[in-house]
Protein backbone atom coordinates (compact mmCIF):
# COMPACT_ATOMS: atom_id res chain seq x y z
CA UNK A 1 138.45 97.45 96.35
CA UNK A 2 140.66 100.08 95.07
CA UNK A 3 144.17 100.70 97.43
CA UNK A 4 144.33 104.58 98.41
CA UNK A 5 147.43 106.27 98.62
CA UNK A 6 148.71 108.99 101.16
CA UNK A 7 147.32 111.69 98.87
CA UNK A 8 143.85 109.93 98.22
CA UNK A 9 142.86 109.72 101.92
CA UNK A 10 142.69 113.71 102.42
CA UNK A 11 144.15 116.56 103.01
CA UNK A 12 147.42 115.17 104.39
CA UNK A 13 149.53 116.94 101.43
CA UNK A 14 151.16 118.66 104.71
CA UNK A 15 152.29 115.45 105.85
CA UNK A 16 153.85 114.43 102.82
CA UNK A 17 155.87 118.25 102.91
CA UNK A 18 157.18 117.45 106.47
CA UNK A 19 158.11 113.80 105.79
CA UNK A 20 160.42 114.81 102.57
CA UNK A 21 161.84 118.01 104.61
CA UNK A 22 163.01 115.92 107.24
CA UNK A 23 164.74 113.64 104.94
CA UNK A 24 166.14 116.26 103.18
CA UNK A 25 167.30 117.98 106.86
CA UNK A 26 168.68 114.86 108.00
CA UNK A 27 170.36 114.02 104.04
CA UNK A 28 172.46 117.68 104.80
CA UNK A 29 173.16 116.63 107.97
CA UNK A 30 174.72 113.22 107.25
CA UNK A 31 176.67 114.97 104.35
CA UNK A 32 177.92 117.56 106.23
CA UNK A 33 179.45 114.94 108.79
CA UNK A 34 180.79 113.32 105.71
CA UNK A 35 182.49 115.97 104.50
CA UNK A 36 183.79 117.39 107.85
CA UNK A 37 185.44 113.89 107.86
CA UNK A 38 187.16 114.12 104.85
CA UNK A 39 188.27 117.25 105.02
CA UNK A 40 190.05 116.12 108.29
CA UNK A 41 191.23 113.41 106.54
CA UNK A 42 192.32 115.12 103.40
CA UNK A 43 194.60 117.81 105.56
CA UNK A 44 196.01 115.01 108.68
CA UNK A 45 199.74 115.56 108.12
CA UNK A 46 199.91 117.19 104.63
CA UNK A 47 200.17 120.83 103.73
CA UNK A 48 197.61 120.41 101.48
CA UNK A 49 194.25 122.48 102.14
CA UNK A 50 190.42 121.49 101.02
CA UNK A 51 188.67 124.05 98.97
CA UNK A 52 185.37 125.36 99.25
CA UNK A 53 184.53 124.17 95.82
CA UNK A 54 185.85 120.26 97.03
CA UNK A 55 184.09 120.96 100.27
CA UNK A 56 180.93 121.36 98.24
CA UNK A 57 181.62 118.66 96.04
CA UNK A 58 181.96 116.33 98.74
CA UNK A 59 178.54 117.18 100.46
CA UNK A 60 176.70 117.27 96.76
CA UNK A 61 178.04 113.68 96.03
CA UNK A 62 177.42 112.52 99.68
CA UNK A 63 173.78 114.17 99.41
CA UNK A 64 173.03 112.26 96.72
CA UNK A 65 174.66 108.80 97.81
CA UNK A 66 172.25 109.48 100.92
CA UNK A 67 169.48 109.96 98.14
CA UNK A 68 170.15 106.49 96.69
CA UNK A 69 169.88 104.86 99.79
CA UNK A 70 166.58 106.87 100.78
CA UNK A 71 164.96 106.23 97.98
CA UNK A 72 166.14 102.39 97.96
CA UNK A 73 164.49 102.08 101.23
CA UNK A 74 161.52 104.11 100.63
CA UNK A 75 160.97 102.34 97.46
CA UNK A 76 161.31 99.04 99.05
CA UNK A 77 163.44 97.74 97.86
CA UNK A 78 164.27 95.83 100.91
């Protein structure tokens, strides 16, 4: 007997939507706590200000660290 996947069953292609737009939702989220947190960390007791652009930076490279893991754990790899 042939193993059906998610899409196989029916019509729960809507399912599959929400369940990738929530970890894409919560992925933003997470990175924009990251980057909140360095950008408090990067201007503590120096003159020095974060940028937009290394504001931006931070979250892309955060978003995709939270990708990695996602995907790890989806994947299962553990």
């Amino acid at each position: 007997m042939k193993l059906l996947t998610l899409l196989e069953v029916g019509d729960l292609g809507a399912l599959v939507v929400i369940i990738i737009l929530t970890m894409l939702f919560i992925g933003v989220a997470v990175s924009a706590v990251v980057a909140v947190i360095a950008k408090i960390i990067y201007e503590w007791n120096n003159d020095r200000q974060f940028s937009r652009k290394q504001f931006i930076q931070t979250m892309v490279i955060s978003l995709l660290v939270c990708g990695l893991i996602s995907g790890y754990i989806c994947g299962g790899g553990l």
